[in-house]
N, C-alpha and C. Protein backbone atom coordinates (compact mmCIF):
# COMPACT_ATOMS: atom_id res chain seq x y z
N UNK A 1 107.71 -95.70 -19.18
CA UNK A 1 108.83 -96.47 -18.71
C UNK A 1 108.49 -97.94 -18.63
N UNK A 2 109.40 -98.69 -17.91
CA UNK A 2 109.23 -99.76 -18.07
C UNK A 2 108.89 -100.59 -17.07
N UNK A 3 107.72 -101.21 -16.92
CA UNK A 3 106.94 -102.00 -15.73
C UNK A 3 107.65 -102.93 -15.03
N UNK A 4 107.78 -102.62 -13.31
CA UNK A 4 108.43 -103.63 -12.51
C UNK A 4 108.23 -104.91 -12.73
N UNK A 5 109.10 -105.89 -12.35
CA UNK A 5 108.84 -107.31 -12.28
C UNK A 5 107.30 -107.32 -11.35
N UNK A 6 107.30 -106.87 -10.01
CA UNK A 6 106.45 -107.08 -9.42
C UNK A 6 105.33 -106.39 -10.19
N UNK A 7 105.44 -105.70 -10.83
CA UNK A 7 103.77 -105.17 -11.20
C UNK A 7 103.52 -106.10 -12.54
N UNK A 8 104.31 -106.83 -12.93
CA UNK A 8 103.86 -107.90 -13.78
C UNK A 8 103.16 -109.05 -13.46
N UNK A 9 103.83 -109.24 -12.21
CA UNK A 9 103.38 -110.25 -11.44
C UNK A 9 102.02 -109.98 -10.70
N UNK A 10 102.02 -108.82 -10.44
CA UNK A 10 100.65 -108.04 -9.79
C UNK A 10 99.20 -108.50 -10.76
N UNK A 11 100.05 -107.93 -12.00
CA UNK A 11 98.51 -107.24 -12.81
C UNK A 11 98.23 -109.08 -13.26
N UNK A 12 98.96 -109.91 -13.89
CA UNK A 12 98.80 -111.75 -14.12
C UNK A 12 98.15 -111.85 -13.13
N UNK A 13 98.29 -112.10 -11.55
CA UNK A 13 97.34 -112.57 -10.45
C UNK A 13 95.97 -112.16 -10.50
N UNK A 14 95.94 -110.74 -10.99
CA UNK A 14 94.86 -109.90 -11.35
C UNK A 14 93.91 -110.65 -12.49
N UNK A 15 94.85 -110.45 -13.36
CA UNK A 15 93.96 -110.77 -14.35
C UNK A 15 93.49 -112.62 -14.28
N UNK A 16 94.29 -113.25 -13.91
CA UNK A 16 94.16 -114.46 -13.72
C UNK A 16 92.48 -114.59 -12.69
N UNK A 17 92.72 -113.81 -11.63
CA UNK A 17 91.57 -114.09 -10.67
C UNK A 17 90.27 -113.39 -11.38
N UNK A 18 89.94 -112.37 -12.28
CA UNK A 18 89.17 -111.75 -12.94
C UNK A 18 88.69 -112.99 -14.42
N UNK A 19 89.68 -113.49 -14.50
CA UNK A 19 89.85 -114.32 -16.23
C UNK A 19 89.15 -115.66 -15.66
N UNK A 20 89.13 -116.30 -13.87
CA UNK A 20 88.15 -117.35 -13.23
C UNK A 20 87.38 -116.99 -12.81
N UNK A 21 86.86 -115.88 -12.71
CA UNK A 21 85.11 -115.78 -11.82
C UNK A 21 84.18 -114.92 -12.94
N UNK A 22 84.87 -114.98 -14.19
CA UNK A 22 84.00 -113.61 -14.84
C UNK A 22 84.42 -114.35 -16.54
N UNK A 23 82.98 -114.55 -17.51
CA UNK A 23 83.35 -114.42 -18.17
C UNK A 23 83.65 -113.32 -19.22
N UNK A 24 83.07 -112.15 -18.76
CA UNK A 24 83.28 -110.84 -19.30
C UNK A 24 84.22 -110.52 -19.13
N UNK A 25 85.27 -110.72 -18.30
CA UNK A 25 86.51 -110.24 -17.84
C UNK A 25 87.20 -111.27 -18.87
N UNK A 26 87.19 -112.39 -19.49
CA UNK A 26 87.63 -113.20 -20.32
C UNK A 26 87.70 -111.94 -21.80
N UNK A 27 86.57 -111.73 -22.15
CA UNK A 27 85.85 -111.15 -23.40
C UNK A 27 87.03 -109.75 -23.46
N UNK A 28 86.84 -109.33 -22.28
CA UNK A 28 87.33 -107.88 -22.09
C UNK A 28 88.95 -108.00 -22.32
N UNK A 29 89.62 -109.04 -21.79
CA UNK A 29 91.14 -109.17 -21.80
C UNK A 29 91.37 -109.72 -23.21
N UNK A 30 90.58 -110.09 -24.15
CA UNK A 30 90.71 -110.46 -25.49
C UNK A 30 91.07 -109.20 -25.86
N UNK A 31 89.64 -108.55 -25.94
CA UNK A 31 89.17 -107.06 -26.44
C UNK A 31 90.33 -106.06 -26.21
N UNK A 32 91.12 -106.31 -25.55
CA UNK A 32 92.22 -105.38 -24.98
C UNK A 32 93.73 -105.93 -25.67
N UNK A 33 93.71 -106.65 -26.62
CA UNK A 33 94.89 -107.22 -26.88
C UNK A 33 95.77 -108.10 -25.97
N UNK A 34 94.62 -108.90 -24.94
CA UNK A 34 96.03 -109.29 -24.60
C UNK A 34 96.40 -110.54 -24.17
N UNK A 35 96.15 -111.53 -25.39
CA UNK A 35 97.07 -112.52 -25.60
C UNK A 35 98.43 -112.53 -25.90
N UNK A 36 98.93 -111.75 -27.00
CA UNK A 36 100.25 -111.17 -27.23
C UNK A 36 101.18 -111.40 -26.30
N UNK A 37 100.39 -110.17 -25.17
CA UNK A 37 101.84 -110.10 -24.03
C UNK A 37 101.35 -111.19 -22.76
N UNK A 38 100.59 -112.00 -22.80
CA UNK A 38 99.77 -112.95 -22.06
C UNK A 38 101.09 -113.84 -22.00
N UNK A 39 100.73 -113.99 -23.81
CA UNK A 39 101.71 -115.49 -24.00
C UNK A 39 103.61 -114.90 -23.87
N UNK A 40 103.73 -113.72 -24.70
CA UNK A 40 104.65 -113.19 -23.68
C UNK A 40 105.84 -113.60 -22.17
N UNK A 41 104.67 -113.24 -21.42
CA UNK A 41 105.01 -113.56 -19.92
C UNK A 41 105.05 -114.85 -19.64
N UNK A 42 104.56 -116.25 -20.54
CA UNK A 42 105.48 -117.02 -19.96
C UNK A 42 106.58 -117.46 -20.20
N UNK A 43 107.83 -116.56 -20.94
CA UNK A 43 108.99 -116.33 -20.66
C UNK A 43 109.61 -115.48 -20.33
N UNK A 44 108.95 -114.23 -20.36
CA UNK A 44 109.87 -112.89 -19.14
C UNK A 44 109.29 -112.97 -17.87
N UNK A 45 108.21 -113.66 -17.53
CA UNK A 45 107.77 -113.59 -16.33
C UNK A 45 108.27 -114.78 -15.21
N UNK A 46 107.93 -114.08 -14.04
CA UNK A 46 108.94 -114.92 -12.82
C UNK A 46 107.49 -115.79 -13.20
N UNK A 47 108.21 -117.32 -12.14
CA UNK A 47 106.99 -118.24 -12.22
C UNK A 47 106.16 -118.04 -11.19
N UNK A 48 105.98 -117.37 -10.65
CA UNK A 48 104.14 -117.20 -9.97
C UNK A 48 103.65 -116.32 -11.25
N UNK A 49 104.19 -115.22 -11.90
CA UNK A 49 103.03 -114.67 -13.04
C UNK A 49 102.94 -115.83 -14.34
N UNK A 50 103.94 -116.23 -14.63
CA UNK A 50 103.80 -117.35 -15.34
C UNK A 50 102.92 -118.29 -15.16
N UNK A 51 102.50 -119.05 -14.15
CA UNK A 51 101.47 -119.94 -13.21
C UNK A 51 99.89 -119.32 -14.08
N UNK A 52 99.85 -117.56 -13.24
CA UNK A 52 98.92 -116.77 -13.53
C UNK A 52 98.35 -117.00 -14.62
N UNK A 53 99.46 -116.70 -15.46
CA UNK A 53 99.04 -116.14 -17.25
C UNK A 53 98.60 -117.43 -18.03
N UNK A 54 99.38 -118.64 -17.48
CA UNK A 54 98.93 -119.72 -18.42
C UNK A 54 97.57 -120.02 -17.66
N UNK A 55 97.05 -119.36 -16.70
CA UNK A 55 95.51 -119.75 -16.15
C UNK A 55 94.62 -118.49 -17.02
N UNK A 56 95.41 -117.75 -17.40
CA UNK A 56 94.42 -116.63 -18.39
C UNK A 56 94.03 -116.82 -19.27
N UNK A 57 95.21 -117.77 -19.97
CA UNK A 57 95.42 -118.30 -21.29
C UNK A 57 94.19 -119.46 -21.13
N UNK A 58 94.32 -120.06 -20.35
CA UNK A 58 93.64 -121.32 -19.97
C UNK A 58 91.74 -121.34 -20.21
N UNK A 59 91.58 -120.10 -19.53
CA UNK A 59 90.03 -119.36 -19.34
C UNK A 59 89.72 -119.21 -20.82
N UNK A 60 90.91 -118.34 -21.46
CA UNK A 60 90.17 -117.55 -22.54
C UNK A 60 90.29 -118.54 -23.77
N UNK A 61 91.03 -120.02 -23.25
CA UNK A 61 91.17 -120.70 -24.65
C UNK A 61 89.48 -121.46 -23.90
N UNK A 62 89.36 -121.76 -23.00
CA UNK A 62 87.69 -122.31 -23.05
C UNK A 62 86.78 -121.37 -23.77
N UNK A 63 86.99 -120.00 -23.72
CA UNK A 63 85.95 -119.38 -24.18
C UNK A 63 85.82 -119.21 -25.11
N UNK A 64 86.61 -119.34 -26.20
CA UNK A 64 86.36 -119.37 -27.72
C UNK A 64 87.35 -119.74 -28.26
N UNK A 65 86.60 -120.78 -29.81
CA UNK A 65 87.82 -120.87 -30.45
C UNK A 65 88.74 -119.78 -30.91
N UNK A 66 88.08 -119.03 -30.86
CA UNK A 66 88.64 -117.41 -31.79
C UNK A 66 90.04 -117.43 -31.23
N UNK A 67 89.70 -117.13 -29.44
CA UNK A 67 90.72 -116.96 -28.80
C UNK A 67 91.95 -118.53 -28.98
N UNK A 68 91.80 -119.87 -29.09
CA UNK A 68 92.30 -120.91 -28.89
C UNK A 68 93.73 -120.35 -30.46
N UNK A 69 92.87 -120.40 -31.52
CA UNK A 69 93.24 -119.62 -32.57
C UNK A 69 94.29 -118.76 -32.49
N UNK A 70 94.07 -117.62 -31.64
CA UNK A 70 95.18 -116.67 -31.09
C UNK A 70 95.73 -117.21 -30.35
N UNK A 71 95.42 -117.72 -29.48
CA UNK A 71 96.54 -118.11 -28.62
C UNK A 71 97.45 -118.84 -29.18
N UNK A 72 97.37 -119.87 -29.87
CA UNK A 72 98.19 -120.93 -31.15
C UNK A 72 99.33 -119.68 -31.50
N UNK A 73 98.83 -119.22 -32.28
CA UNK A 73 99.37 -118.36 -33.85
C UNK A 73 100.42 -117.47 -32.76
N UNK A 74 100.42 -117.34 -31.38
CA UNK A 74 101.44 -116.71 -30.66
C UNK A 74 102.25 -117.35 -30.48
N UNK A 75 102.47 -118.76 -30.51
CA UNK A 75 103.62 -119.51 -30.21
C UNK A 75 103.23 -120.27 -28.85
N UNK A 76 102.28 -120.21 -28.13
CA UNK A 76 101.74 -120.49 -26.87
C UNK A 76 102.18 -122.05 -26.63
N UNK A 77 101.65 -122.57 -27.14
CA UNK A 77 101.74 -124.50 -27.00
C UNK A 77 103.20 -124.56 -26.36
N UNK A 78 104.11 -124.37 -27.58
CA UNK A 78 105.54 -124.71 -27.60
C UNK A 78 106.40 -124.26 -25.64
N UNK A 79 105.19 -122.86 -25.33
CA UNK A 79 105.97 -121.91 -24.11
C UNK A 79 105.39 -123.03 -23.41
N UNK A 80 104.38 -123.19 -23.33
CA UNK A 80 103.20 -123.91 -22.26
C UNK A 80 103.94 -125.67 -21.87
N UNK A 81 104.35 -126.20 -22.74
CA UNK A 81 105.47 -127.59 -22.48
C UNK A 81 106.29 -127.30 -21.96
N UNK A 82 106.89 -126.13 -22.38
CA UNK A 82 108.05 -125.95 -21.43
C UNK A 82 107.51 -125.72 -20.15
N UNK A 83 106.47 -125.23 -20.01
CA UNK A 83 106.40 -124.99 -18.86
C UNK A 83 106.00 -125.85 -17.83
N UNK A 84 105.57 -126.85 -18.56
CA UNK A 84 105.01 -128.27 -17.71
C UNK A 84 106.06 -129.34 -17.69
N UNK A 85 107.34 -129.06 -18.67
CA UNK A 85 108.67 -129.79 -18.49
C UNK A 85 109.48 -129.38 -17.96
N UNK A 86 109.58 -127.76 -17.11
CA UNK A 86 110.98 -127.37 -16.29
C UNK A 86 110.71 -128.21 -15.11
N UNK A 87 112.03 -128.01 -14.49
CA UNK A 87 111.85 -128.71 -12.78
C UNK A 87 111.42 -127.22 -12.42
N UNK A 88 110.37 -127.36 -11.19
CA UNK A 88 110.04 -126.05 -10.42
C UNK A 88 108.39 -126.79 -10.04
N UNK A 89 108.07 -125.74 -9.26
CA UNK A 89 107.02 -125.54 -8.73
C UNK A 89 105.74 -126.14 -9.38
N UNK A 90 105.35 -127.67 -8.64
CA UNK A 90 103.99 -128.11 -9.41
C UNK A 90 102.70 -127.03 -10.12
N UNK A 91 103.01 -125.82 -9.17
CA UNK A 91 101.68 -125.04 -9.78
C UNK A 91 101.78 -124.87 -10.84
N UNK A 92 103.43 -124.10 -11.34
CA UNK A 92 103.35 -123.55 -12.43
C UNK A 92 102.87 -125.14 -13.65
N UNK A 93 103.53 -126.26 -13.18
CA UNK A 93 103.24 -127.44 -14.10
C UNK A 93 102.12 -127.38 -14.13
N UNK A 94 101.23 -127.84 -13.36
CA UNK A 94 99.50 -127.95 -13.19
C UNK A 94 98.69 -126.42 -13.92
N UNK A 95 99.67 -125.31 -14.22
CA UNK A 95 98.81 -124.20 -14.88
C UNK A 95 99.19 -124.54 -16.34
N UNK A 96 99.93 -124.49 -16.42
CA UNK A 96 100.50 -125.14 -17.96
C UNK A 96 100.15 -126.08 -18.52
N UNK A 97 99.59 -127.55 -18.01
CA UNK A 97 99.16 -128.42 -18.56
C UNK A 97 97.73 -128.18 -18.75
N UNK A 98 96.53 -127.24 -17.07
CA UNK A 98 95.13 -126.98 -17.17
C UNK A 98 95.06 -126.10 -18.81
N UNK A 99 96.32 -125.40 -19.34
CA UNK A 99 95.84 -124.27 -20.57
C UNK A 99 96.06 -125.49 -21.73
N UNK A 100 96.74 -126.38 -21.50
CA UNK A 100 97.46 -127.62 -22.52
C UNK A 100 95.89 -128.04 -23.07
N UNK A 101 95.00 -128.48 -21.61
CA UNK A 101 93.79 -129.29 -21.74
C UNK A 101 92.92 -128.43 -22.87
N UNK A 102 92.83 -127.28 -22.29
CA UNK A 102 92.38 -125.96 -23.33
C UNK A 102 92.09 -125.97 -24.59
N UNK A 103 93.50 -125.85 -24.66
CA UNK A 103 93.65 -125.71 -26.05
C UNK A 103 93.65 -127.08 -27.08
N UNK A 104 93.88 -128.06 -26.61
CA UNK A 104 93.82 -129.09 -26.90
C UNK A 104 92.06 -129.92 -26.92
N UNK A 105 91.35 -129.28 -26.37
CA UNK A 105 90.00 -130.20 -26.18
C UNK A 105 89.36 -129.68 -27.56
N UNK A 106 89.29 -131.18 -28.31
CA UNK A 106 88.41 -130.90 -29.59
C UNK A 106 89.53 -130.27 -30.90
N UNK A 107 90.74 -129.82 -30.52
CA UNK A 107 91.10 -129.25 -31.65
C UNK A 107 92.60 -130.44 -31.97
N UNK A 108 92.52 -131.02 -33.07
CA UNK A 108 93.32 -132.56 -33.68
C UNK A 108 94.59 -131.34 -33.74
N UNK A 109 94.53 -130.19 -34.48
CA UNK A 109 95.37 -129.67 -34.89
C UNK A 109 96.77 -129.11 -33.79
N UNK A 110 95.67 -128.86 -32.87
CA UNK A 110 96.84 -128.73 -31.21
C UNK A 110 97.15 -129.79 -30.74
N UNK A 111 96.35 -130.78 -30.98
CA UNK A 111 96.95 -132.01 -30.16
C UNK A 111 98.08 -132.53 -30.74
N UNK A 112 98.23 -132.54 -32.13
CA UNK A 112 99.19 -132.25 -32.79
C UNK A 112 100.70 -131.85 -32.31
N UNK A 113 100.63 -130.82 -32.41
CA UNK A 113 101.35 -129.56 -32.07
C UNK A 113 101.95 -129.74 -30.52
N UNK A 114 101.19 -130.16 -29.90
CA UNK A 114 101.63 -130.71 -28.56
C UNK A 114 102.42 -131.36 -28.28
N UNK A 115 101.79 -132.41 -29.13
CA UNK A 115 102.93 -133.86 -29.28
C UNK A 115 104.27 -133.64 -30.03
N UNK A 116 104.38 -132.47 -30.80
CA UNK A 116 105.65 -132.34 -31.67
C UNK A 116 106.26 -131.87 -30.70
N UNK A 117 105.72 -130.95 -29.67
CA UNK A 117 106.85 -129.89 -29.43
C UNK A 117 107.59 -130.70 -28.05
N UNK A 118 106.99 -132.24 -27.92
CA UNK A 118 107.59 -133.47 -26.95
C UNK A 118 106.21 -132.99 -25.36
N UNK A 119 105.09 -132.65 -25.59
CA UNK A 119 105.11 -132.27 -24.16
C UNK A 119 103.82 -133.19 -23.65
N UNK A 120 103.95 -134.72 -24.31
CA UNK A 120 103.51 -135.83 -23.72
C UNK A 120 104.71 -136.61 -22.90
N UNK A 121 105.52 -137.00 -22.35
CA UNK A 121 106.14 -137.41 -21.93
C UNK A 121 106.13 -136.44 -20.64
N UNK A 122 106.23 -134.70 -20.74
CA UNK A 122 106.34 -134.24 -18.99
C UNK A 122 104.69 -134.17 -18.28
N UNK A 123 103.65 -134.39 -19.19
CA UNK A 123 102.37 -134.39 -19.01
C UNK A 123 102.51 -135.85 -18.28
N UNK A 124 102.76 -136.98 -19.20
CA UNK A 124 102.80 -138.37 -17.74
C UNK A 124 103.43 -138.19 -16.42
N UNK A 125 104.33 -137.31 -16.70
CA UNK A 125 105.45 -136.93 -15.35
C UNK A 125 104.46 -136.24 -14.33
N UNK A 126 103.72 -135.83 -14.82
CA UNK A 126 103.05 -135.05 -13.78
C UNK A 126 102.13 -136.18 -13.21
N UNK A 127 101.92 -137.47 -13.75
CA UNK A 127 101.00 -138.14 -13.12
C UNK A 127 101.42 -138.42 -11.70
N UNK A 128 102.36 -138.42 -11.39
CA UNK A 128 103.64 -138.80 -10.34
C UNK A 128 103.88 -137.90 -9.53
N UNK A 129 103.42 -136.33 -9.95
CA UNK A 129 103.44 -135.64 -8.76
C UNK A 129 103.19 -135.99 -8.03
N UNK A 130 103.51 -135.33 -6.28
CA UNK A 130 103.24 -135.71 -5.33
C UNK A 130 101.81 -134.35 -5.24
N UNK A 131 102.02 -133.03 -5.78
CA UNK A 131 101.24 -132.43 -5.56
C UNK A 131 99.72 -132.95 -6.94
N UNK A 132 98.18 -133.30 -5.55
CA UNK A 132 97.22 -133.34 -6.53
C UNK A 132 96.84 -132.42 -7.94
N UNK A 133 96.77 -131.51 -7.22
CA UNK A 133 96.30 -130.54 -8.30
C UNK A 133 97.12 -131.00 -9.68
N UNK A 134 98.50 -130.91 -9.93
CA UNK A 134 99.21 -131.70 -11.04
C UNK A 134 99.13 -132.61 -11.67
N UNK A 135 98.68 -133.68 -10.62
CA UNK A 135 98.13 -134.86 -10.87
C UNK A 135 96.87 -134.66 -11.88
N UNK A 136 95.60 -134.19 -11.52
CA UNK A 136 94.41 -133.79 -11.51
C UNK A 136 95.15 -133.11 -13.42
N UNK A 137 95.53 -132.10 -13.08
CA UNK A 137 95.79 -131.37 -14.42
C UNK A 137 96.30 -131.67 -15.68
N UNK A 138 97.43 -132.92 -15.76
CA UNK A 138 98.10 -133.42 -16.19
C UNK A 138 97.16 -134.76 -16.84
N UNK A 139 96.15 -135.53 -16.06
CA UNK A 139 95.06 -136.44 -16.61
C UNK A 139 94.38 -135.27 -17.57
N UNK A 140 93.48 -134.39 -17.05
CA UNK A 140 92.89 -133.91 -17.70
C UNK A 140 93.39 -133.62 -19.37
N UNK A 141 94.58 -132.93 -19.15
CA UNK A 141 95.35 -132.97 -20.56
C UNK A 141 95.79 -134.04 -21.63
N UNK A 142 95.73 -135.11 -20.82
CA UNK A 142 96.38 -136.11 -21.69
C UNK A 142 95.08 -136.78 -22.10
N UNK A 143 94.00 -136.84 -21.09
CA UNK A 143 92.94 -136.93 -21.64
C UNK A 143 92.31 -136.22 -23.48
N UNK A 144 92.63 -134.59 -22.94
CA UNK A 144 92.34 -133.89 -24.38
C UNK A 144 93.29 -134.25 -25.63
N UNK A 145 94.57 -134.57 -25.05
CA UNK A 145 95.31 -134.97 -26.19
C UNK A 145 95.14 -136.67 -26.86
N UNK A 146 94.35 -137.06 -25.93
CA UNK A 146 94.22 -138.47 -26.83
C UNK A 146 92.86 -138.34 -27.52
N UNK A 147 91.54 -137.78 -26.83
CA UNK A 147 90.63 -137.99 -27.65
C UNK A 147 90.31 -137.78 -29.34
N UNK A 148 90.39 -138.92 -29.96
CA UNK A 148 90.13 -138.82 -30.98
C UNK A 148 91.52 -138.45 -32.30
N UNK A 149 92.72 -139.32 -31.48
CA UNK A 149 94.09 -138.97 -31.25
C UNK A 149 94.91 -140.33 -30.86
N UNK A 150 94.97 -141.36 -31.88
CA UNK A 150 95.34 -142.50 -31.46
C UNK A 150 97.28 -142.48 -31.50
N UNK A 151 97.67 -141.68 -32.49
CA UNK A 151 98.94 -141.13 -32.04
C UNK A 151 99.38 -140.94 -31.00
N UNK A 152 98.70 -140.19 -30.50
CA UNK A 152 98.70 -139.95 -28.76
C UNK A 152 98.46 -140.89 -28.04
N UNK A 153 97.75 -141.56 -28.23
CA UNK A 153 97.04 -142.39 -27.56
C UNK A 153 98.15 -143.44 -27.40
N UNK A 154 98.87 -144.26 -28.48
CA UNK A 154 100.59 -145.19 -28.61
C UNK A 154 101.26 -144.26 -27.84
N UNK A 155 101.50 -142.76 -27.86
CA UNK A 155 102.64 -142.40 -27.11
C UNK A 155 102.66 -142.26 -25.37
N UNK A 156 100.90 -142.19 -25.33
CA UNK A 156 100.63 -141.94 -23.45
C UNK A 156 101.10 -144.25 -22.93
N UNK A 157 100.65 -144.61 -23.62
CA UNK A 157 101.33 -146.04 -23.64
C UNK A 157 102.84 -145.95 -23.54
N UNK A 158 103.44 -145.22 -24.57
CA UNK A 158 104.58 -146.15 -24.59
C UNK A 158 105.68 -145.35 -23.68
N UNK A 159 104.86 -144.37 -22.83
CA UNK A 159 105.60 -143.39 -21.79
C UNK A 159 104.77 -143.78 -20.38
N UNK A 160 104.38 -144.88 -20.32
CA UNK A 160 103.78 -145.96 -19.20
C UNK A 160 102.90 -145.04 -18.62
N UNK A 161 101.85 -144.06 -19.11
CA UNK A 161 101.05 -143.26 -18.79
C UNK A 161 99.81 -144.22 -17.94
N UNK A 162 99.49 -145.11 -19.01
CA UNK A 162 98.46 -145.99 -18.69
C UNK A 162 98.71 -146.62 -17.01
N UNK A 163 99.76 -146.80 -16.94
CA UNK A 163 99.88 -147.34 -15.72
C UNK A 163 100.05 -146.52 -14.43
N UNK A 164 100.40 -145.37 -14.67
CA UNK A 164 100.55 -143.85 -13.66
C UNK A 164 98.99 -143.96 -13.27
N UNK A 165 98.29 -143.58 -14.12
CA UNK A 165 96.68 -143.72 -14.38
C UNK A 165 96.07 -144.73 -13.72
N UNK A 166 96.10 -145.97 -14.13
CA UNK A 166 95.92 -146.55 -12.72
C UNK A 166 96.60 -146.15 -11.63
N UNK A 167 97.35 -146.25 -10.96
CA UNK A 167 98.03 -146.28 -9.97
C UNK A 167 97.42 -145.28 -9.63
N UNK A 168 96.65 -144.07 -9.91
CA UNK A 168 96.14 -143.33 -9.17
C UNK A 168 94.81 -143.42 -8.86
N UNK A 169 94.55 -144.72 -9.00
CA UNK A 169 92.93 -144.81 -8.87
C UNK A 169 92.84 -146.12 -7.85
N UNK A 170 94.03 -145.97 -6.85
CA UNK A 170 94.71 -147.02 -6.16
C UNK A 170 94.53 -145.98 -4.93
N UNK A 171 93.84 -146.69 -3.49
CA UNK A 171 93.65 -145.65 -2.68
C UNK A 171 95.15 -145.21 -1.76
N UNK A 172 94.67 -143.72 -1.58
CA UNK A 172 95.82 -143.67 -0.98
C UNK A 172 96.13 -143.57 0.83
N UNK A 173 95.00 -144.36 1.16
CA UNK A 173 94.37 -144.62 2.69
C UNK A 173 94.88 -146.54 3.26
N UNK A 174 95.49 -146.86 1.97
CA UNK A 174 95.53 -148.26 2.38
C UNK A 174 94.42 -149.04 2.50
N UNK A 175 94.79 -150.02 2.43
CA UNK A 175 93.40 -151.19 2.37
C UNK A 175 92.79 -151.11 4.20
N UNK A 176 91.42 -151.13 3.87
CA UNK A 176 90.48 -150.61 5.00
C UNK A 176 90.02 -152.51 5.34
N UNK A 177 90.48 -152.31 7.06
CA UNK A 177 90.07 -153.79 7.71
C UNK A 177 88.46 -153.42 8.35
């Protein structure tokens, strides 16, 4: 039959918390097929498994290109912008952009792909979160998408990235007498 919402949401938290403390648990969720329905869930899934899955996605694109590869060829990038461009919940943004960094570090061909599918412009947006972690996630990514990426590099400019970027390196304690 057919698996509850909640046990979707169950087994993503699962696998998400197994896919950060273990890299065998990375190896093993490959080994098991399951990028497919990984990438999947981030559009049938509510957004806390969504959050989850793009942190699965996230793990297993550090762990090999093999996996970065698969994850691509699923359509992943294109879900993953969206998911860092809906209005909703910074986490799910900040999980979506940490798998963005992913897949994007070192590979021209995703950074690419990133930039087509528009998801430099909600990546600066996140510089502006109020929640850190977003903040934090959203540098990191735009970071991977410029290195070695001067395309990127004119568009984090001409979407006043550069200046978000500072501004966060601006304390947020006020000037100390």
């Amino acid at each position: 039959g057919r698996t509850s919402v909640k046990a979707q949401e169950l087994a993503a938290a699962v696998l998400s918390y197994l896919a950060t403390s273990s890299e065998e648990s990375v190896k093993a969720i490959a080994t098991a097929n399951g990028v497919r329905p990984l990438v999947q869930m981030l559009t049938s899934g509510t957004p806390p498994a969504q959050a989850h899955t793009a942190r699965v996605l996230s793990e297993m694109a550090k762990a090999s290109q093999r996996n970065q590869a698969q994850i691509r060829a699923e359509g992943a990038v294109t879900l993953l912008v969206s998911l860092v461009s809906k209005d909703g919940a910074a986490d799910n943004k900040a999980a979506g952009a940490e798998a963005l960094h992913a897949l994007c570090a070192g590979q021209p061909e995703t950074q690419k792909e990133v930039a087509s599918a528009g998801g430099i412009k909600p990546l600066v947006a996140l510089l502006g979160e109020e929640d850190d972690n977003a903040r934090r996630q959203g540098a990191g990514a735009i970071a991977a998408l410029c290195s070695g990426n001067s395309d990127n590099k004119d568009a984090i400019e001409k979407f006043k990235g550069i200046s978000k970027l500072v501004s966060l390196l601006e304390s947020s304690f006020g000037p100390q007498v």
